[in-house]
Protein backbone atom coordinates (compact mmCIF):
# COMPACT_ATOMS: atom_id res chain seq x y z
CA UNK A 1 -14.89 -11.83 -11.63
CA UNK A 2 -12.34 -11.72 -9.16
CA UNK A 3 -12.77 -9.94 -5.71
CA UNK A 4 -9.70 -7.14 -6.09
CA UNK A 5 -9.36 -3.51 -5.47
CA UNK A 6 -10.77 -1.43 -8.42
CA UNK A 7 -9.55 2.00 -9.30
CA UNK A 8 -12.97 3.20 -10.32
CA UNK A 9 -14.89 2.12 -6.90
CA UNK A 10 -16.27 5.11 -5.35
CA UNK A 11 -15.04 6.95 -2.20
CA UNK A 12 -17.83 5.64 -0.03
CA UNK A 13 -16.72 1.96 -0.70
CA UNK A 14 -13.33 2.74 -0.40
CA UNK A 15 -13.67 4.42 3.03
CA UNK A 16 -15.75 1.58 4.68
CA UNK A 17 -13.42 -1.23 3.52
CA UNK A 18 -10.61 0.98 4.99
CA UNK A 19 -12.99 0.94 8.51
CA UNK A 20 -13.03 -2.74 7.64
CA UNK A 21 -9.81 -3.72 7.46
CA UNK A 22 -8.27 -1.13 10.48
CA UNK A 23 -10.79 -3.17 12.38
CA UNK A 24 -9.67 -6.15 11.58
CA UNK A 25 -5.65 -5.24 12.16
CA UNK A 26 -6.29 -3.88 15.66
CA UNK A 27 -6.16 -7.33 16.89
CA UNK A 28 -3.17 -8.36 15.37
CA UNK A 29 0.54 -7.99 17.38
CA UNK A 30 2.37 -7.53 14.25
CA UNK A 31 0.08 -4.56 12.29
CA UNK A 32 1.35 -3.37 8.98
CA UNK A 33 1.22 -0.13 8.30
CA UNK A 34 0.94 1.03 4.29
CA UNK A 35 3.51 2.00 2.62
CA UNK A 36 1.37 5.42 1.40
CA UNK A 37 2.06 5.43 -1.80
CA UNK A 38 -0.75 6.36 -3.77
CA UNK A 39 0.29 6.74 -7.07
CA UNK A 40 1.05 4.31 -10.36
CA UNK A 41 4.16 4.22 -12.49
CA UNK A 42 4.91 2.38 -15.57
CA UNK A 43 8.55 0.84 -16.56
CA UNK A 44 10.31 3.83 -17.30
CA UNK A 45 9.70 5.85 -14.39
CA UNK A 46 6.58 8.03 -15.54
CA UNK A 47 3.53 8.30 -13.78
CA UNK A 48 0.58 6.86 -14.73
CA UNK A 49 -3.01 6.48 -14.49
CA UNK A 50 -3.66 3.53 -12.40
CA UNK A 51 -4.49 0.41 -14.63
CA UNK A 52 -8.14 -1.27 -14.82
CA UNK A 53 -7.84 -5.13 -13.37
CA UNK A 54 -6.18 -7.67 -16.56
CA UNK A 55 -4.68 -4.51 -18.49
CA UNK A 56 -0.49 -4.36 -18.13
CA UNK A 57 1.26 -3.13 -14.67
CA UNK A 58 -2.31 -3.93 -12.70
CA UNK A 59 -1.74 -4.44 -9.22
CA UNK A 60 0.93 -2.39 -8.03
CA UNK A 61 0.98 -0.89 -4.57
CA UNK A 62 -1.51 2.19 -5.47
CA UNK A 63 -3.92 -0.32 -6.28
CA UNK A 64 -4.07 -2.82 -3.13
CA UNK A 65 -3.94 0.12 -0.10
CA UNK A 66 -3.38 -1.63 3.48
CA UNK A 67 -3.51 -0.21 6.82
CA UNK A 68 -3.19 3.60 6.73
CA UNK A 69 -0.56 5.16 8.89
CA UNK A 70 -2.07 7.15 12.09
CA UNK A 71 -0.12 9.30 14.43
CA UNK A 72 -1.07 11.28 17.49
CA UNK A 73 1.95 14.51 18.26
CA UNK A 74 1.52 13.87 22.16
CA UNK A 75 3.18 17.67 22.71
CA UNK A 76 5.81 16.31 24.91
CA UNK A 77 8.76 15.19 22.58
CA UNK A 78 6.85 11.90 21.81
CA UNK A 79 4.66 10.92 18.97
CA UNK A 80 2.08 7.94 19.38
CA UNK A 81 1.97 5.27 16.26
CA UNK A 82 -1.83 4.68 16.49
CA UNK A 83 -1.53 1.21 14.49
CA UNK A 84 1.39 -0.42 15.91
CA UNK A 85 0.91 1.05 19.54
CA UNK A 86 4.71 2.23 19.62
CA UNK A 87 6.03 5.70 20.93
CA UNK A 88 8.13 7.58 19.24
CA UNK A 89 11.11 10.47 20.01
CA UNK A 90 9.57 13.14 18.03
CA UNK A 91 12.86 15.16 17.29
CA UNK A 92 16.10 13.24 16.94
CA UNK A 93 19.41 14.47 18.00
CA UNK A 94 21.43 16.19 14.31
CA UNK A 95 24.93 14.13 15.64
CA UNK A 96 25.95 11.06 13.93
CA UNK A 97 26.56 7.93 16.62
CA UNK A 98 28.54 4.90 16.23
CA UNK A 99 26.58 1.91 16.98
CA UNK A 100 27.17 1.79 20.45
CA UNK A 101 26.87 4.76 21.34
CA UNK A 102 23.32 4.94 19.94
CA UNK A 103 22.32 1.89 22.31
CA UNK A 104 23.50 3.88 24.87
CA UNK A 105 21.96 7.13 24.20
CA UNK A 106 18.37 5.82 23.89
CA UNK A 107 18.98 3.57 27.34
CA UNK A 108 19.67 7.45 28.52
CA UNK A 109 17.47 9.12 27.48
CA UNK A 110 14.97 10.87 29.76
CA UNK A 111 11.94 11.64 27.72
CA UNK A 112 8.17 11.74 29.06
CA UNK A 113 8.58 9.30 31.99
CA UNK A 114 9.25 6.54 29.30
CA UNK A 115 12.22 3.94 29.06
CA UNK A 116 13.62 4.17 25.96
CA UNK A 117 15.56 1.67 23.33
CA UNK A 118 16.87 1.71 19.51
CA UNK A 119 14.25 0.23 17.38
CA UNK A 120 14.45 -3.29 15.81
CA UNK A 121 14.83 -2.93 12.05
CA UNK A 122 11.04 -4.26 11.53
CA UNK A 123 10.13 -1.46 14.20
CA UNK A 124 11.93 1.04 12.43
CA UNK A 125 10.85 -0.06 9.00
CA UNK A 126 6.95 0.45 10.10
CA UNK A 127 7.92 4.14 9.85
CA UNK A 128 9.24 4.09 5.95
CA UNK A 129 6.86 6.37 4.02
CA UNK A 130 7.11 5.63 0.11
CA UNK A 131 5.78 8.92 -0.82
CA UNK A 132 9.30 10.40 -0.61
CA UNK A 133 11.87 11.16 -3.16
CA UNK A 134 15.16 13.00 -2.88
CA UNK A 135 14.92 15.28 -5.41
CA UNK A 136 17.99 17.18 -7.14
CA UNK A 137 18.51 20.64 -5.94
CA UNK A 138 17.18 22.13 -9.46
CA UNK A 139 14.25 19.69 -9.54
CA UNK A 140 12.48 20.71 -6.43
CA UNK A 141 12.05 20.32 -2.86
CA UNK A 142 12.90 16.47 -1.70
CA UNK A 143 10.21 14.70 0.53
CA UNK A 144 11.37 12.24 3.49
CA UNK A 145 10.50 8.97 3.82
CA UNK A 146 9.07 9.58 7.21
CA UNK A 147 5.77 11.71 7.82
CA UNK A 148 7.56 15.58 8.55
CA UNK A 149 3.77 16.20 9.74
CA UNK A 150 4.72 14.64 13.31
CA UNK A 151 7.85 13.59 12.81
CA UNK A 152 11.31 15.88 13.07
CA UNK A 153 13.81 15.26 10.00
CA UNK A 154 16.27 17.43 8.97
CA UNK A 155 18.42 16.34 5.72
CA UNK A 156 21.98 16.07 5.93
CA UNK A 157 24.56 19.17 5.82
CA UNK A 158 27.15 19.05 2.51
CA UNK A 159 26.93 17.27 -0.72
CA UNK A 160 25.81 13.69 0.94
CA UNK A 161 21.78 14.78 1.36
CA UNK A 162 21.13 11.16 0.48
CA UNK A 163 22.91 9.89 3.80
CA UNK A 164 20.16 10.53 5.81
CA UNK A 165 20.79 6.43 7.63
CA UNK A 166 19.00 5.58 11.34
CA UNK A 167 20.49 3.07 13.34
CA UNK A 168 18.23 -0.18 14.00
CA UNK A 169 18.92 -2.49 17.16
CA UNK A 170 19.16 -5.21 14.17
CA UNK A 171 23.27 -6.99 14.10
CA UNK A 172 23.48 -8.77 10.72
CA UNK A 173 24.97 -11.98 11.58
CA UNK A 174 25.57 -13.78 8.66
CA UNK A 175 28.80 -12.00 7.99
CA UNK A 176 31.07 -9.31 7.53
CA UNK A 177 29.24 -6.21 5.65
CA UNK A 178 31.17 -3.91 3.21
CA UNK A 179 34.26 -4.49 1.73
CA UNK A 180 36.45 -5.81 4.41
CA UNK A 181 35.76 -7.36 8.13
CA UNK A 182 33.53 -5.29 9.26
CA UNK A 183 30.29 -5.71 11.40
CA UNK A 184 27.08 -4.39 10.34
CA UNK A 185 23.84 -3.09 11.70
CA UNK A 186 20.88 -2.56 9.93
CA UNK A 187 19.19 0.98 9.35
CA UNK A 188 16.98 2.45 6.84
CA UNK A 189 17.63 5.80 5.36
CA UNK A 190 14.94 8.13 5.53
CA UNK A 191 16.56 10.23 2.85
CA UNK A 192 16.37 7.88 0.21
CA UNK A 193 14.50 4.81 1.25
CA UNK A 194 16.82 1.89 1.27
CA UNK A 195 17.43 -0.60 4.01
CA UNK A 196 20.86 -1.52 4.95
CA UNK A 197 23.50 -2.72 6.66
CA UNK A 198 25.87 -0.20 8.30
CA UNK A 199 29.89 -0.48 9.89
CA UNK A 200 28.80 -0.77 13.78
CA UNK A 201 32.81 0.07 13.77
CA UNK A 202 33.39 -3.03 15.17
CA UNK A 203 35.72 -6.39 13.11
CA UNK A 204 32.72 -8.78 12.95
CA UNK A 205 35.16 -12.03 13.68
CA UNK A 206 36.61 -10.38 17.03
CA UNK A 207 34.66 -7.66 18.43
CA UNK A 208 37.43 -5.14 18.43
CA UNK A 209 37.90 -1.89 16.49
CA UNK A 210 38.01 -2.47 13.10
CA UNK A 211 40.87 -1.63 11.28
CA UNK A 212 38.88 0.43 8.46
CA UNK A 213 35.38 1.74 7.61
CA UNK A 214 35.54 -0.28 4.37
CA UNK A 215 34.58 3.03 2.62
CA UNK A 216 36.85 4.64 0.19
CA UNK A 217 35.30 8.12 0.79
CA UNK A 218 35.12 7.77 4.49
CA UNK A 219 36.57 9.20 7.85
CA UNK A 220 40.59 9.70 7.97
CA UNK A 221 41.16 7.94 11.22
CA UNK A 222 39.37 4.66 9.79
CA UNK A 223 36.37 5.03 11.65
CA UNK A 224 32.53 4.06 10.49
CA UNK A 225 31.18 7.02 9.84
CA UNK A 226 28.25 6.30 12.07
CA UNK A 227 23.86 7.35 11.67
CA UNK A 228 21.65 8.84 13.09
CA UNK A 229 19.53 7.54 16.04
CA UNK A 230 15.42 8.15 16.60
CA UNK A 231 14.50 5.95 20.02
CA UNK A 232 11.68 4.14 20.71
CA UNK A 233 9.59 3.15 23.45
CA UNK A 234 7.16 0.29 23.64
CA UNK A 235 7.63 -4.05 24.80
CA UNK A 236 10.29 -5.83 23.14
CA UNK A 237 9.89 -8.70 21.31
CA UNK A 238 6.29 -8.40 20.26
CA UNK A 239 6.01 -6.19 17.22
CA UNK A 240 8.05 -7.99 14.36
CA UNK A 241 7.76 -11.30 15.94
CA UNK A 242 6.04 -13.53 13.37
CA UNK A 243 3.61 -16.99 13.84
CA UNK A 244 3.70 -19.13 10.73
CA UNK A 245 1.80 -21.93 10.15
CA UNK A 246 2.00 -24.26 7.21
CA UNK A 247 -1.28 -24.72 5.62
CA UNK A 248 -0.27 -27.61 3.74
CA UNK A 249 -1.65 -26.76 0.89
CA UNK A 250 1.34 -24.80 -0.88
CA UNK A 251 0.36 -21.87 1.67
CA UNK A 252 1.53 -20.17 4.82
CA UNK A 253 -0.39 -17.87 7.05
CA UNK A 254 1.26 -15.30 9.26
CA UNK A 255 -1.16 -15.09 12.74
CA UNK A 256 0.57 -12.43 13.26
CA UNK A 257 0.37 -10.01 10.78
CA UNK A 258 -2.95 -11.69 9.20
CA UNK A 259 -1.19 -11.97 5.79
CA UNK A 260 -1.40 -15.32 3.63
CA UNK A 261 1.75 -16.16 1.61
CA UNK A 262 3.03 -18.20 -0.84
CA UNK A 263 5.01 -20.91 0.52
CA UNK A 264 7.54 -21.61 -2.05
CA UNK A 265 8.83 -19.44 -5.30
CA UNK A 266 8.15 -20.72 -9.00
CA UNK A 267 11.94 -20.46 -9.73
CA UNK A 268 11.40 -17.96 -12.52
CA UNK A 269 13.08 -14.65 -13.17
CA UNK A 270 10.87 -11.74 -14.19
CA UNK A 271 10.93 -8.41 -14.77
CA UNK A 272 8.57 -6.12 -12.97
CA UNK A 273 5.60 -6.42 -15.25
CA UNK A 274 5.99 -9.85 -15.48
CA UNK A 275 6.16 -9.96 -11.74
CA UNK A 276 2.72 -8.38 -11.10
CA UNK A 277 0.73 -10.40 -13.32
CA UNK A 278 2.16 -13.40 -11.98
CA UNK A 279 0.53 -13.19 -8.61
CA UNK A 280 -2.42 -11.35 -10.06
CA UNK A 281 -3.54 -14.36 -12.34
CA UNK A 282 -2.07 -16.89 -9.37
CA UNK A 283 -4.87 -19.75 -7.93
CA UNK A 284 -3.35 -21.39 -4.63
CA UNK A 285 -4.98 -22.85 -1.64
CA UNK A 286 -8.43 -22.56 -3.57
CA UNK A 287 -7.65 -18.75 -3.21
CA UNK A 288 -7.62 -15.80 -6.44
CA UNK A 289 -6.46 -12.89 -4.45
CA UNK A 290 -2.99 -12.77 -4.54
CA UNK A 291 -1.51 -9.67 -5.42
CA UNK A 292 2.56 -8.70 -5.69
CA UNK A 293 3.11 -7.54 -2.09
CA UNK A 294 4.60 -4.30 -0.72
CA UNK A 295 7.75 -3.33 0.51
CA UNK A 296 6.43 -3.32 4.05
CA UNK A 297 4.55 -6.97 3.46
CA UNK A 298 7.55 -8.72 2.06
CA UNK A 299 9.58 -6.95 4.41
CA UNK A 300 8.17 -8.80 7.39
CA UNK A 301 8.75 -12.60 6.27
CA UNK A 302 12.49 -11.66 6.47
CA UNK A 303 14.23 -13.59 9.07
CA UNK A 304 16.90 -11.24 10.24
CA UNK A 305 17.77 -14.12 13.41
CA UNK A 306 19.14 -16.60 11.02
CA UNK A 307 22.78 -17.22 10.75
CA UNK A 308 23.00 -18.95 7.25
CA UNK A 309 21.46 -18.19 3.91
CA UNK A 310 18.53 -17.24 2.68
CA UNK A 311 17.34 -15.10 5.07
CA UNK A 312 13.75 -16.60 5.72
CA UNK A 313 12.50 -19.21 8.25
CA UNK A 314 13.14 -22.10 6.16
CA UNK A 315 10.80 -24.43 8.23
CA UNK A 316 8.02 -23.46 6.41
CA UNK A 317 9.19 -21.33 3.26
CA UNK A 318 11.37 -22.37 0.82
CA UNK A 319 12.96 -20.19 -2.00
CA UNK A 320 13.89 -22.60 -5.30
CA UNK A 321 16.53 -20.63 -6.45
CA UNK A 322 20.74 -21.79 -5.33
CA UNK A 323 21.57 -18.14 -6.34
CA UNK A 324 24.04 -15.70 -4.24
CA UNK A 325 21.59 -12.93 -5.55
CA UNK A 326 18.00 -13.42 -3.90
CA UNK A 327 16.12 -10.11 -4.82
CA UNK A 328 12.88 -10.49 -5.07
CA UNK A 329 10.12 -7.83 -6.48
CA UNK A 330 7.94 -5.66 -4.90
CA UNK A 331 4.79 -3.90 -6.31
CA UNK A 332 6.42 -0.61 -4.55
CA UNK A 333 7.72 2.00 -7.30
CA UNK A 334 10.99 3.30 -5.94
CA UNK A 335 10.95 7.33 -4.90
CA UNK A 336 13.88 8.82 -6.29
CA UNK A 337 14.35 6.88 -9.51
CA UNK A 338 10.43 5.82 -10.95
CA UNK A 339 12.33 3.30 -13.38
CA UNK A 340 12.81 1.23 -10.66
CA UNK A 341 10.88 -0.85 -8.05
CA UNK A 342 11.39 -1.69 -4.18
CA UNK A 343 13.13 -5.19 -3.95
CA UNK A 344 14.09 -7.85 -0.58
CA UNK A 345 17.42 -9.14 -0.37
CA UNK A 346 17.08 -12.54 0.86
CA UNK A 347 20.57 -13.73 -0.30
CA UNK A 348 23.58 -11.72 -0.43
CA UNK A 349 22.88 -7.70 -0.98
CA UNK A 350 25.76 -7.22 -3.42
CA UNK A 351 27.63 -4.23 -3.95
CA UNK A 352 31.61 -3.56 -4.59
CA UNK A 353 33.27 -0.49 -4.31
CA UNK A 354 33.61 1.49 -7.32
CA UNK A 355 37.25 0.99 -7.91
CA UNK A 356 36.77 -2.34 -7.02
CA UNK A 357 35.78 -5.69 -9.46
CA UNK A 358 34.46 -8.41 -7.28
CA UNK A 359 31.32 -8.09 -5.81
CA UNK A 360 30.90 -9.01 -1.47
CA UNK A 361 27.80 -8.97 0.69
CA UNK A 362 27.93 -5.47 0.90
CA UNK A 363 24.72 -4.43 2.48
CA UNK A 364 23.68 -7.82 4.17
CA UNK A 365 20.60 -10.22 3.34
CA UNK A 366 16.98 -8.57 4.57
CA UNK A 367 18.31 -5.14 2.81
CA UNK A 368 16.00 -3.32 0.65
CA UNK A 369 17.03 -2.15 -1.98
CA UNK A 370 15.42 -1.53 -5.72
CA UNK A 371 15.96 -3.02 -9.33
CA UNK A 372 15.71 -1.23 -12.81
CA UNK A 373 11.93 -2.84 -14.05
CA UNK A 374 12.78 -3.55 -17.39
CA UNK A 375 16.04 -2.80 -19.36
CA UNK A 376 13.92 -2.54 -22.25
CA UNK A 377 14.66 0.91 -23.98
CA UNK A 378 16.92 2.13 -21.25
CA UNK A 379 20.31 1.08 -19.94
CA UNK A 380 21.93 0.45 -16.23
CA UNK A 381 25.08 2.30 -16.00
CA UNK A 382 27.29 3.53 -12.82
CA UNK A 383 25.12 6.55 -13.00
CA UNK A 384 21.78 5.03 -11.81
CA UNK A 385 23.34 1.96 -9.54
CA UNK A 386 26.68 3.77 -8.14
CA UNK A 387 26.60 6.24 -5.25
CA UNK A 388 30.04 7.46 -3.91
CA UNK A 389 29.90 4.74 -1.77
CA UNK A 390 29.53 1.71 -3.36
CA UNK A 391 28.02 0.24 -6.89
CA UNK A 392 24.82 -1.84 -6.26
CA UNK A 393 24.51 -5.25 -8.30
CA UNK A 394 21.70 -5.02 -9.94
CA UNK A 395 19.31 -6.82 -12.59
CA UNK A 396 15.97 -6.61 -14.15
CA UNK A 397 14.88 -10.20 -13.16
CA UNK A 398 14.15 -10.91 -10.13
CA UNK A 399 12.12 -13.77 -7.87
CA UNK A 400 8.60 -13.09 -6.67
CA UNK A 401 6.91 -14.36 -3.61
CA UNK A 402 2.88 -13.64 -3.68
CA UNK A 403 0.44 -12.34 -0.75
CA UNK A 404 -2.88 -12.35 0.00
């Protein structure tokens, strides 16, 4: 019998392996925080109770819980992250900031004594809370992706709840983002749990203005609309920063975070439930644990410093596929549409605009983004992969990368 998580174990295990492992992680620079989600879907979106270990859709992100996230409300403005040791602006300002403008606003701001910065994109991710879902008005209330227990979030005014984007410190610098010259930033949305790339306003070959927001539905004067800002306070350069080693033995462990990966794909395509029991049944490195990772886990092998293609450190990972289209799976169910699942860009994040044919590197490679699980029984259309934005490329088969 293999040593996994099991559904059935009582609360008394459950709590002193979570002691366990938060003991363990405290020692670690790079500590990932779990995604939350507690709950199991199957492929068309409904929930589910979570499978026993060898039935179908075992081992999805229910069903291996990590790190729990742990916040302290400091009653000044700030809120403490417990795990990752960061400090938080409690309440973010309701304005909209281009890029630069956010850089210079947290440098600003004076806020419990602290100097403050614009998180990293790995920073900000540690914050995503998959519990949310941005319910329709007639469906119920929506629920952040951020904990509203400590943390301040207020959805957007208008039609455009969903555009509820934070600025990261992270430039994409592999290319121009959107549909014309434009340089990016990346940002997750705390409305509805994506990250990507964002118009800093700025043409990504010269540095000046750009000459459009490459948005059909967006500001008259040409502008990036800009996002929203939440500042952080903590050293630089320590949490995100990873330590491979090769293990030589098809592995690679991550000092860092203390996770064990997978060092190269299997080159095949699956869909989501294909995906899961792949790295469920896997035996590598005279190991039987491997389990589909999160969004958070897979999130953190991206290599967001790397100017060409894919977007991983390619000294000791390799990815088998020649493919513009790098997705690959997550065991994370996506909030607002249950059909789908949490996937990593690490190629080209391709979207066009909805008038448009051809398809560019819309949202930039280390997005996150989500894929339909199966088309089996249900269809794609503009409806589920379009917003007014943009129309994401999307596909049921996908590349997976295992974890232990």
């Amino acid at each position: 019998m293999r040593s996994r998580f099991n559904p059935t174990v009582t609360l008394a295990a459950s709590c002193l392996a979570l002691l366990a492992t938060q003991g363990t992680a405290q020692d670690l620079p790079y500590i990932l925080v779990d995604t939350m989600q507690e709950s199991c879907f199957d492929q068309t979106g409904s929930k589910i109770s979570c499978p026993a270990e060898g039935d179908d859709l075992y081992g999805q992100n229910a069903q291996h819980p990590r790190l729990a996230a742990s916040y302290s409300n400091n009653g000044d403005g700030t809120v403490l992250d417990r795990n990752t040791g960061l400090l938080w602006q409690k309440t973010p300002q309701d304005d909209r900031m281009q890029y630069a403008d956010g850089l210079s606003y947290c440098s600003a701001l004076n806020l419990a004594g602290r100097d403050w910065r614009v998180p990293s994109i790995k920073e900000l991710y540690s914050l995503a809370d998959f519990r949310g879902e941005l319910l329709k008005p007639e469906e119920g209330e929506p629920r952040p992706y951020i904990d509203t227990t400590v943390f301040d979030f207020e959805y957007p005014d208008g039609p455009m709840i969903f555009a509820g984007q934070y600025w990261s410190s992270t430039l994409y610098i592999k290319g121009p983002v959107m549909n014309g010259l434009n340089q990016g930033a990346f940002g997750f949305n705390f409305a509805d749990g994506h990250i990507k790339s964002y118009g800093t306003g700025l043409d990504f070959y010269t540095g000046a203005q750009a000459a459009s927001s490459g948005l059909a539905n967006g500001p008259e004067d040409g502008k990036a609309p800009g996002n929203y800002v939440r500042c952080v306070s903590g050293e630089t350069g320590v949490y995100g920063v990873n330590a491979f080693s090769d293990n030589g033995d098809g592995t690679v462990s991550d000092a860092a975070t203390g996770r064990m990966w997978q060092q190269s794909d299997d080159g095949i395509r699956r869909e989501w439930a294909g995906a899961l029991a792949y790295c469920e049944a896997l035996e590598l490195g005279g190991h039987n644990d491997w389990y589909l990772p999160n969004s958070k886990e897979l999130q953190s092998i991206v290599d967001y410093r790397r100017t060409g293609f894919p977007a991983i450190d390619s000294k000791v990972f390799s990815i088998t596929s020649d493919s513009e289209t790098l997705d690959f799976w997550t065991s994370t169910t996506f909030g607002d549409w249950k059909n789908y699942a949490n996937v990593i860009a690490f190629g080209k994040a391709l979207s066009k605009a909805g008038d448009q044919t051809e398809f560019t590197d819309w949202h930039g490679a280390g997005a996150q983004r989500s894929s339909i699980k199966t088309v089996v029984g249900q269809d794609m259309t503009q409806d589920t992969t379009c917003s007014v934005n943009a129309c994401d490329y999307n596909r049921s088969d996908n590349l997976v990368r295992c974890v232990r």
